[in-house]
Protein backbone atom coordinates (compact mmCIF):
# COMPACT_ATOMS: atom_id res chain seq x y z
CA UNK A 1 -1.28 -8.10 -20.77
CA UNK A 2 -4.96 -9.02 -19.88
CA UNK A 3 -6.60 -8.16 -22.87
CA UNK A 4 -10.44 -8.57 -21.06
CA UNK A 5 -12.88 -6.79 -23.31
CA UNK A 6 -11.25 -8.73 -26.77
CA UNK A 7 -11.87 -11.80 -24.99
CA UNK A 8 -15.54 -11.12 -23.65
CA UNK A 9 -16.75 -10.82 -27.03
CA UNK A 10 -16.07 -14.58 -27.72
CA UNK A 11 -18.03 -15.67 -24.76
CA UNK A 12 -21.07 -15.70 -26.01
CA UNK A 13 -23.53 -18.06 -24.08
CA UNK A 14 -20.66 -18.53 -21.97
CA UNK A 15 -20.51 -16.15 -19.10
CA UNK A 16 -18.31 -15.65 -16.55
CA UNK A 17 -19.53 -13.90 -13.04
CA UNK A 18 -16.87 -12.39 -12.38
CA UNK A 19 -15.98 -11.59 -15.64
CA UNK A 20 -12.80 -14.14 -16.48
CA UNK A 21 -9.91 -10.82 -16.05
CA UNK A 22 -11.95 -10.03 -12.73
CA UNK A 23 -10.85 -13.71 -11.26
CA UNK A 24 -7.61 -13.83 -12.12
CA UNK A 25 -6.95 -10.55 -10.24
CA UNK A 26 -8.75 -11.87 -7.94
CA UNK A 27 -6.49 -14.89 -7.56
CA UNK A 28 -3.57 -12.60 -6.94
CA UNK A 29 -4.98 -10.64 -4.91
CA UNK A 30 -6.01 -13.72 -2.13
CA UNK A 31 -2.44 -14.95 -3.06
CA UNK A 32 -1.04 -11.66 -1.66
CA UNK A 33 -3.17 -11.76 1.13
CA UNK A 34 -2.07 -15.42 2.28
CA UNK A 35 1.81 -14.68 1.87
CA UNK A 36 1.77 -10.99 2.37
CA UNK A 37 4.78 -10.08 -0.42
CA UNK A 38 5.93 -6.83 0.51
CA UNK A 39 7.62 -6.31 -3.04
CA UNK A 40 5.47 -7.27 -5.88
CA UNK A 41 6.29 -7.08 -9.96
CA UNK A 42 3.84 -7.08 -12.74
CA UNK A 43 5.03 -8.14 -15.81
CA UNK A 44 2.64 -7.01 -18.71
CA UNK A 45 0.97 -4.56 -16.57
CA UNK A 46 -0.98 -2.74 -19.46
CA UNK A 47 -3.48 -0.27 -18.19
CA UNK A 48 -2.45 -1.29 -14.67
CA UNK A 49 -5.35 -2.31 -13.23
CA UNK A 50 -3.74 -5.19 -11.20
CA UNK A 51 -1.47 -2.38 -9.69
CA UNK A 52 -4.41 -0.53 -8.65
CA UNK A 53 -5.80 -3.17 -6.78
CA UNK A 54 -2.89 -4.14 -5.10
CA UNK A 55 -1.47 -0.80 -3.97
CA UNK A 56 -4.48 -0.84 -1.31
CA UNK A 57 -3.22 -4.16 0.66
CA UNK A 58 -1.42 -3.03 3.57
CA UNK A 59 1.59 -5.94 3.37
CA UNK A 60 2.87 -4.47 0.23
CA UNK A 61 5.67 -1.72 0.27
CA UNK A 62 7.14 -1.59 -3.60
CA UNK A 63 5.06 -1.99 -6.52
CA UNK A 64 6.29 -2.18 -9.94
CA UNK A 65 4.66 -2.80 -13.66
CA UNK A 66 6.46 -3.48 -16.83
CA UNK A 67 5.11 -3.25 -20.22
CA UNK A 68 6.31 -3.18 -23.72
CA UNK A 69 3.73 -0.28 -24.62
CA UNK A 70 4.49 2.75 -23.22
CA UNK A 71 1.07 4.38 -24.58
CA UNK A 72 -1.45 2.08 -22.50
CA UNK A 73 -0.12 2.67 -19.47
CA UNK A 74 -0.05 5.84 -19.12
CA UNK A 75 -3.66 5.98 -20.20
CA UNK A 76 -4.44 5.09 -16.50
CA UNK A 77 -1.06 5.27 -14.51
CA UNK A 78 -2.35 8.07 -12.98
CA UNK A 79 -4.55 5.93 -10.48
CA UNK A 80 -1.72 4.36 -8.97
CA UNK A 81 -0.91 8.43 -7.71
CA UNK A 82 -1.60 9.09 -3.95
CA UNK A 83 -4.95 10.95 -3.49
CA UNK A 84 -5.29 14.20 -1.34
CA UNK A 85 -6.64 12.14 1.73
CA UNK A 86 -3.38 9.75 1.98
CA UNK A 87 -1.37 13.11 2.31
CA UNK A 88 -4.46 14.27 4.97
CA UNK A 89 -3.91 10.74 7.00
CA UNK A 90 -0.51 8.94 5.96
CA UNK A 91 -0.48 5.16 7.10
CA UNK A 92 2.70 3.70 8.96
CA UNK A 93 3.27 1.55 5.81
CA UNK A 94 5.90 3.58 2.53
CA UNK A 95 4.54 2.81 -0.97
CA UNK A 96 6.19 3.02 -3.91
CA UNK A 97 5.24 2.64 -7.30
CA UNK A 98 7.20 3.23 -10.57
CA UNK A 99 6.31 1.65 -14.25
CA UNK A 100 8.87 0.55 -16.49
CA UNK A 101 9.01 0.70 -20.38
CA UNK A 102 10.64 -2.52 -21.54
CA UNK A 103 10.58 -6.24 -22.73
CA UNK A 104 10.76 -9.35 -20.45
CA UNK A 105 13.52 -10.29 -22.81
CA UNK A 106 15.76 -8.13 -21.03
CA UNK A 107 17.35 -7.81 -17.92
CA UNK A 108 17.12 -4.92 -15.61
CA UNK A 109 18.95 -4.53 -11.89
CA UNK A 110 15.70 -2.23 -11.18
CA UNK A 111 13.50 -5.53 -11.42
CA UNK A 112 16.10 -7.63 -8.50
CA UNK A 113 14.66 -8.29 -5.05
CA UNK A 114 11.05 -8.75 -5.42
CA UNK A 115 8.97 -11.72 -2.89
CA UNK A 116 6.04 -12.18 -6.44
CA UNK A 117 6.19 -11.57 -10.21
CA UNK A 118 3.21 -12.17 -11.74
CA UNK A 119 2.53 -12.71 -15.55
CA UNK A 120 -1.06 -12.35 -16.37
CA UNK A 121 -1.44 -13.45 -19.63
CA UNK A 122 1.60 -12.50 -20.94
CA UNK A 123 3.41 -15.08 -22.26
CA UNK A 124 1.00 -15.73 -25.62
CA UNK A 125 1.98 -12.33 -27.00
CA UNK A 126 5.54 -13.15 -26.90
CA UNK A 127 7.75 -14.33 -29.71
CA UNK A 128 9.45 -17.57 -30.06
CA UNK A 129 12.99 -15.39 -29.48
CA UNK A 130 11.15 -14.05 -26.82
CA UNK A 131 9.80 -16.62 -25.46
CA UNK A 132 13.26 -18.42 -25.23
CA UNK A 133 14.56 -15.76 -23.00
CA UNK A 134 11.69 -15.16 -20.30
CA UNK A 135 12.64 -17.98 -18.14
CA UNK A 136 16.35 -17.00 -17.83
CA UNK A 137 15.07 -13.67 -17.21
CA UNK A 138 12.62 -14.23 -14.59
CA UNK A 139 13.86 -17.24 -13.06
CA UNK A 140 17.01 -17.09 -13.73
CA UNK A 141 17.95 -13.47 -13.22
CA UNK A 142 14.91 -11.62 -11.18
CA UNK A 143 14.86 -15.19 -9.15
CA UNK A 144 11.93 -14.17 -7.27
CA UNK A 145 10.53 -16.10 -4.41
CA UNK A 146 7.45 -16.84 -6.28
CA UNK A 147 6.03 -16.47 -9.63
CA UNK A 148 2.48 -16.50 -10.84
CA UNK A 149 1.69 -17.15 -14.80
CA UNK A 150 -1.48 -17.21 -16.08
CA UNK A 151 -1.74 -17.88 -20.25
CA UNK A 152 -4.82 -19.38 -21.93
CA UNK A 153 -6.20 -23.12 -22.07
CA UNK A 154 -6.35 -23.87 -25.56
CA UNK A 155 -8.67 -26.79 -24.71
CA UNK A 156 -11.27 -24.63 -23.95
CA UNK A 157 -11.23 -22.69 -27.22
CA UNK A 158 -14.10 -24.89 -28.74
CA UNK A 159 -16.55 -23.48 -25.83
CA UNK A 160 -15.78 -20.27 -26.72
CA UNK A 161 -18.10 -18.60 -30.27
CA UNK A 162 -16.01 -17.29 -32.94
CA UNK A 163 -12.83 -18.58 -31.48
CA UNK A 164 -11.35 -20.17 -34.70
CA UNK A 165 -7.68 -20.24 -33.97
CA UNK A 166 -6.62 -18.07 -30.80
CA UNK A 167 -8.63 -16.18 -28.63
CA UNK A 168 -6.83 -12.66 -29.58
CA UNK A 169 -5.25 -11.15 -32.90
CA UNK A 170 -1.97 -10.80 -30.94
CA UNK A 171 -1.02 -14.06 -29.33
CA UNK A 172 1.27 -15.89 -31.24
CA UNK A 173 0.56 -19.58 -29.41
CA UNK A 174 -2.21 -20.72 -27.22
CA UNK A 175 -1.10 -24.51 -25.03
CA UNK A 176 -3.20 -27.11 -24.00
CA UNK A 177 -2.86 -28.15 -20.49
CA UNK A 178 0.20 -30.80 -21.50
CA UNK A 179 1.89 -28.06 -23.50
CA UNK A 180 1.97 -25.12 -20.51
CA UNK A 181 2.75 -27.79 -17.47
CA UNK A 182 5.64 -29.56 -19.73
CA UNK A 183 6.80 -26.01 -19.96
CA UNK A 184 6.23 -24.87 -16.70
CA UNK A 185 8.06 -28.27 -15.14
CA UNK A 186 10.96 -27.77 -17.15
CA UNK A 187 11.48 -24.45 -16.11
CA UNK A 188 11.03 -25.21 -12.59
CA UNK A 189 13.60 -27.79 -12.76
CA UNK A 190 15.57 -25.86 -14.39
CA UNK A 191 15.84 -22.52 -12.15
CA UNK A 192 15.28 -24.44 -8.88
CA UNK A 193 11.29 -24.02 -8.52
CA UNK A 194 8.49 -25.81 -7.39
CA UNK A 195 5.38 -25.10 -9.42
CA UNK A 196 1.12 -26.35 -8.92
CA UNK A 197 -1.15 -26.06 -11.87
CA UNK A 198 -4.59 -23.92 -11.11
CA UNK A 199 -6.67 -21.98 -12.60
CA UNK A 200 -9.92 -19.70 -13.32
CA UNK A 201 -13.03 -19.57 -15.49
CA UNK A 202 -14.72 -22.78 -14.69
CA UNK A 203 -16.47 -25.20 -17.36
CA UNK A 204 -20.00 -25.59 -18.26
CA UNK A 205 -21.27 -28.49 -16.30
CA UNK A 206 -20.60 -31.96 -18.06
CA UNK A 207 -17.61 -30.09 -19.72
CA UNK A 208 -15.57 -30.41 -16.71
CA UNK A 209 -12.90 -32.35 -19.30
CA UNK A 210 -11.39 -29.30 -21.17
CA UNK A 211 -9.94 -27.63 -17.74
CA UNK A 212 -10.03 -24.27 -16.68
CA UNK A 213 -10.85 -21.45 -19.20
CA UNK A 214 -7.43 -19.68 -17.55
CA UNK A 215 -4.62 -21.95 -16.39
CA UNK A 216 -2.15 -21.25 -13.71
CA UNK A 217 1.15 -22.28 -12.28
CA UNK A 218 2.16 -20.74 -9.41
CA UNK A 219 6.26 -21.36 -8.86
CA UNK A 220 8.12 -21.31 -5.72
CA UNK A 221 11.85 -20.85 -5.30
CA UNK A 222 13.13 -23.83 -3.52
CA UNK A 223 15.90 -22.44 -1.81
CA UNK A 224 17.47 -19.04 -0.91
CA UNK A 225 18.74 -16.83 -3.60
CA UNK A 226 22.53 -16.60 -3.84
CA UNK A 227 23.44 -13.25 -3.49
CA UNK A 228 26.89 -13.83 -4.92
CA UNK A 229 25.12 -15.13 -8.24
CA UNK A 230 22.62 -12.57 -8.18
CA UNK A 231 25.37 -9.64 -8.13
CA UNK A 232 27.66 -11.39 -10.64
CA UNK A 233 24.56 -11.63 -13.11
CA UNK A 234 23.46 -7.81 -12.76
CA UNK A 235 23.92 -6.04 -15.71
CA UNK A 236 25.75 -2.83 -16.07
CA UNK A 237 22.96 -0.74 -17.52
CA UNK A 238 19.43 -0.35 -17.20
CA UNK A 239 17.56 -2.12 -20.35
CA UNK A 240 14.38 -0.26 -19.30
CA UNK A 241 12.95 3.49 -19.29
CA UNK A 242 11.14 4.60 -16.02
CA UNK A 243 7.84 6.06 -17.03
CA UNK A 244 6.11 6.72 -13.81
CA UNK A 245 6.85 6.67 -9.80
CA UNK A 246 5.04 7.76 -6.91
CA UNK A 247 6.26 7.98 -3.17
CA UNK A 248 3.27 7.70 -0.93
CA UNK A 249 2.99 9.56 2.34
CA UNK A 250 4.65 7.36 5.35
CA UNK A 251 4.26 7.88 8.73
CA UNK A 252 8.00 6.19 8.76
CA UNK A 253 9.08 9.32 7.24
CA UNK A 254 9.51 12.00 10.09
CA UNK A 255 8.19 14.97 8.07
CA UNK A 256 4.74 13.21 7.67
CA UNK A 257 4.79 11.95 10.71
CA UNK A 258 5.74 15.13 12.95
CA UNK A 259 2.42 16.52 10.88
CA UNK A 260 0.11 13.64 12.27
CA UNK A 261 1.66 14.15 15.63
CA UNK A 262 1.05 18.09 15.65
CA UNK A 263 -2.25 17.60 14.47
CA UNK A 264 -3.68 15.36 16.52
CA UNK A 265 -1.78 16.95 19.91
CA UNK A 266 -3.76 19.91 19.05
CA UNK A 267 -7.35 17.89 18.10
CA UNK A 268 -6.54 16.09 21.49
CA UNK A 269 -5.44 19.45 23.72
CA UNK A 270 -8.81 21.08 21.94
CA UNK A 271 -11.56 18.64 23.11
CA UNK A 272 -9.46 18.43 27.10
CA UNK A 273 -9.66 22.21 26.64
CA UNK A 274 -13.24 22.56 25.52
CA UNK A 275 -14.62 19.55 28.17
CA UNK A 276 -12.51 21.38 31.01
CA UNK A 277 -14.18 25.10 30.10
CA UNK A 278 -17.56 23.81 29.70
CA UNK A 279 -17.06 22.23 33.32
CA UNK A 280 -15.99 25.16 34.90
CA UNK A 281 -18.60 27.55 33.56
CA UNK A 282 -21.46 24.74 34.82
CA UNK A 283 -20.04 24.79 38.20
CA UNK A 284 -19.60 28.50 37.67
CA UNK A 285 -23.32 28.92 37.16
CA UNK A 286 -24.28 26.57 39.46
CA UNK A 287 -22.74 27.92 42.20
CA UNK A 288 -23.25 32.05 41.25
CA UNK A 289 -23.88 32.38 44.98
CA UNK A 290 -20.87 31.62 46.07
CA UNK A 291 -19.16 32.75 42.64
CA UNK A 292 -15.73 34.59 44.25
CA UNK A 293 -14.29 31.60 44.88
CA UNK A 294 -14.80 29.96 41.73
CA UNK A 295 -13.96 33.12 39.72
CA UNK A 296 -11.02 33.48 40.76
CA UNK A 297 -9.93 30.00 38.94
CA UNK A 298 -11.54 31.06 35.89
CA UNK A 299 -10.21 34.72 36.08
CA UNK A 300 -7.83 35.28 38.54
CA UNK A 301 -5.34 38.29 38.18
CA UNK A 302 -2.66 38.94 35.63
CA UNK A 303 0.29 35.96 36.35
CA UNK A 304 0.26 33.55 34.24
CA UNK A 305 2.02 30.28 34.61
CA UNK A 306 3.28 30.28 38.17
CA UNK A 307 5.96 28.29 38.70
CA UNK A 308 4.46 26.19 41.63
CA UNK A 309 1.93 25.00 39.16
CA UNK A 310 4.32 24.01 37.03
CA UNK A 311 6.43 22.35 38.90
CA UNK A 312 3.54 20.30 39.90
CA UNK A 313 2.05 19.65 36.26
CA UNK A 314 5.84 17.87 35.35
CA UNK A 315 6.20 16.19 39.19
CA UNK A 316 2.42 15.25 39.58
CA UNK A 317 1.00 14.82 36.21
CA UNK A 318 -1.99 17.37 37.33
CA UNK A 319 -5.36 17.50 35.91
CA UNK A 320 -5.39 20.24 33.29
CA UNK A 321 -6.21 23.99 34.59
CA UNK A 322 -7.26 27.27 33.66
CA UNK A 323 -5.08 30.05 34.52
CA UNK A 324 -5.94 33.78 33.70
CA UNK A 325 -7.17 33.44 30.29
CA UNK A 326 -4.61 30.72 29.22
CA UNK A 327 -5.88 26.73 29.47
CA UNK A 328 -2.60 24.23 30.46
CA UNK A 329 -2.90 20.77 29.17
CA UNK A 330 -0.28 18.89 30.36
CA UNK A 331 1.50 16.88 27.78
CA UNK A 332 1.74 13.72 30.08
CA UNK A 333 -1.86 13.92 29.88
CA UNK A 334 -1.73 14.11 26.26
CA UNK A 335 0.53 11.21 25.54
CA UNK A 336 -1.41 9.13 27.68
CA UNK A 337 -4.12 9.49 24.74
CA UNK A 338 -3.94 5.92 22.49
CA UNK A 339 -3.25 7.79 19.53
CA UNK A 340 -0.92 10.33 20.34
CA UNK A 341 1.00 7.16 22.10
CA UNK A 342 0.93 5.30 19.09
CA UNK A 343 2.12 7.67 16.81
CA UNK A 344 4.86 8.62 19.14
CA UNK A 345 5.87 5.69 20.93
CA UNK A 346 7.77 7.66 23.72
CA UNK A 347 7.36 10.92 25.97
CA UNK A 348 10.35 12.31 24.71
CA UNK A 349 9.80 11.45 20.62
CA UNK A 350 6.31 13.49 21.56
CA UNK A 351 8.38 16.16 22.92
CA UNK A 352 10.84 16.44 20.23
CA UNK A 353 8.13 16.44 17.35
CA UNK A 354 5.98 19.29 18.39
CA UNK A 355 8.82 21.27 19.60
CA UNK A 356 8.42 24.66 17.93
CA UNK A 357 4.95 23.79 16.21
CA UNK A 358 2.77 24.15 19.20
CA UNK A 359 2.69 26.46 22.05
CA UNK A 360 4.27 24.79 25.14
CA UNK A 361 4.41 26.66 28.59
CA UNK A 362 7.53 27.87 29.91
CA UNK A 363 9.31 24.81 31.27
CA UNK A 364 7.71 22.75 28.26
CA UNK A 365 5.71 20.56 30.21
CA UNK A 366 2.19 21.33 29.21
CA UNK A 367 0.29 22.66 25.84
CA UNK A 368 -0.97 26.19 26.05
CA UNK A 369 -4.57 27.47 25.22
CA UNK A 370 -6.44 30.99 25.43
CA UNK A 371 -9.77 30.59 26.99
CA UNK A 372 -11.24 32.80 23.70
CA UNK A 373 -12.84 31.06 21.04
CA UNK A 374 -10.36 31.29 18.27
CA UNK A 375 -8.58 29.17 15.90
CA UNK A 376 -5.32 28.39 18.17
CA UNK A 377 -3.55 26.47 15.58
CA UNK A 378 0.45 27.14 15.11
């Protein structure tokens, strides 16, 4: 629940660059990038913004908020929706992302599994009652490898203008430095976690003494999670309401990928089709003299496909040709393309994905063409 634009008004001659909410996304974000979670839980996600910026780094596969107001998240849930041009060019990485109506006082089977929680100043707009149960939730029953909390320095209040208690209307308790790590080594000890103090928002120089505007503990499990424990602890029913979930376009899932296959076979057989026409025609007008000869590749009578050549395209792996007014690419040719190759992996996936979505020659060993200038797609 990073409540940003409440807490920029008490700056005053104080200003952060970034602005203080700006860091400690920022903090999560490097995080991420060092240990490369691939399933990640926000806790107090609000408008999501956190969510947003994580759903672009490549190491993450499952992405899921949780807040207790259902209203300001779906104010901006809708950025976390794919956009037309992840449909138009899936990545080999799945994404999903689904937001959850609920309290952190309550457990929830759909929040088991994840590598990082993160709490961005959350835990000041709980209630004592709640309060009491977030560790056995988190820790205890989510038991993720690592968690990241991030909650107000009260020691720092004094900097801040027009600060007179705590630093929003809504936070029932702001701790000093002693008050969050006595809390935060408890719990650790407690739920089998290692935990380092950080934070964000640096002092004015010569007021290094009050600590970081933000502080931070970042927890580590210490050992493996017992999935005996973690089965026997699951509750029954879910405690929260989905409000939001969005499947992004894979390349591990075979109906996006057979499109990216299809599409670039064709964008590949176009351009070997268009270079080997625009050869022929230059030798064909280079050498009008002795033109017969060279005609008769370009335009030789009605027979199609004999089936010499293509015996030859499949046993030799021949150059692409032209003939009558069909172009054969072969698809050996094709595949040997980087892309095509690393979409398909193997000759025989490549075969089995375009089969029936682009026009092969009889003995389905090369892509088919007419020499007109027309949109060939199938």
């Amino acid at each position: 629940m990073d409540e940003n634009f409440e807490e920029e008004q008490f700056t005053g001659i104080i200003k952060f660059t970034p602005p203080l909410y700006k860091q400690r996304y920022q903090f999560i974000k490097d995080l991420v990038g060092k240990y490369k979670p691939k399933k990640v839980a926000d806790l107090g996600c609000a408008d999501c913004t956190l969510l947003w910026m994580l759903k672009f780094c490549s190491c993450i596969e499952v992405l899921a908020g949780l807040d207790i107001c259902a209203s300001i998240m779906k104010e901006k849930m809708h950025r976390l929706s794919p956009l037309p041009g992840d449909y138009l060019q899936p990545t080999e990485r799945s994404l999903t992302v689904t937001l959850h109506h609920g309290s952190v006082a309550h457990k929830d089977p759909c929040m088991l599994g994840f590598d990082l929680v993160t709490c961005i100043e959350l835990i000041e707009h709980l209630e004592q009652s709640e309060l009491k149960k977030f560790p056995e939730v988190v820790f205890g029953f989510m038991s993720p490898s690592m968690v990241v909390i991030s909650t107000p320095n009260s020691e720092f209040n004094p900097l801040l203008p027009g600060v007179t208690l705590f630093r929003h209307s809504d936070h029932k308790f702001e701790w000093t430095r002693a008050q969050f790590q006595s809390w935060a080594l408890e719990t650790a000890r407690h739920y089998g976690y290692s935990v380092e103090f950080t934070g964000v928002g640096h002092p004015p120089k010569g007021m290094e003494n009050v600590g970081f505007c933000t502080q931070i503990g970042v927890f580590v499990r210490k050992y493996p999670q017992a999935s005996e424990f973690a089965q026997s602890e699951k509750p029954t029913e879910a405690a929260y309401k989905t409000v939001f979930r969005a499947v992004y376009p894979s390349l591990k899932d075979e109906k996006y990928l057979q499109k990216a296959v299809v599409s670039e076979v064709i964008f590949t057989a176009q351009i070997i089709k268009q270079r080997l026409l625009d050869h022929l025609m230059s030798e064909h007008e280079e050498y009008n003299d002795d033109s017969t000869e060279r005609k008769s590749k370009f335009q030789p009578s009605v027979g199609g496909f004999s089936q010499d050549l293509g015996k030859l395209v499949v046993e030799k792996g021949m150059e692409p040709f032209v003939d009558g007014n069909m172009v054969y690419i072969p698809l050996r040719t094709i595949f040997s393309f980087p892309k095509v190759n690393q979409l398909c992996g193997t000759f025989e996936k490549l075969h089995k994905l375009i089969a029936g979505k682009v026009t092969l020659s009889s003995d389905g060993s090369a892509v088919m063409f007419t020499t007109e200038h027309e949109n060939e797609e199938n």
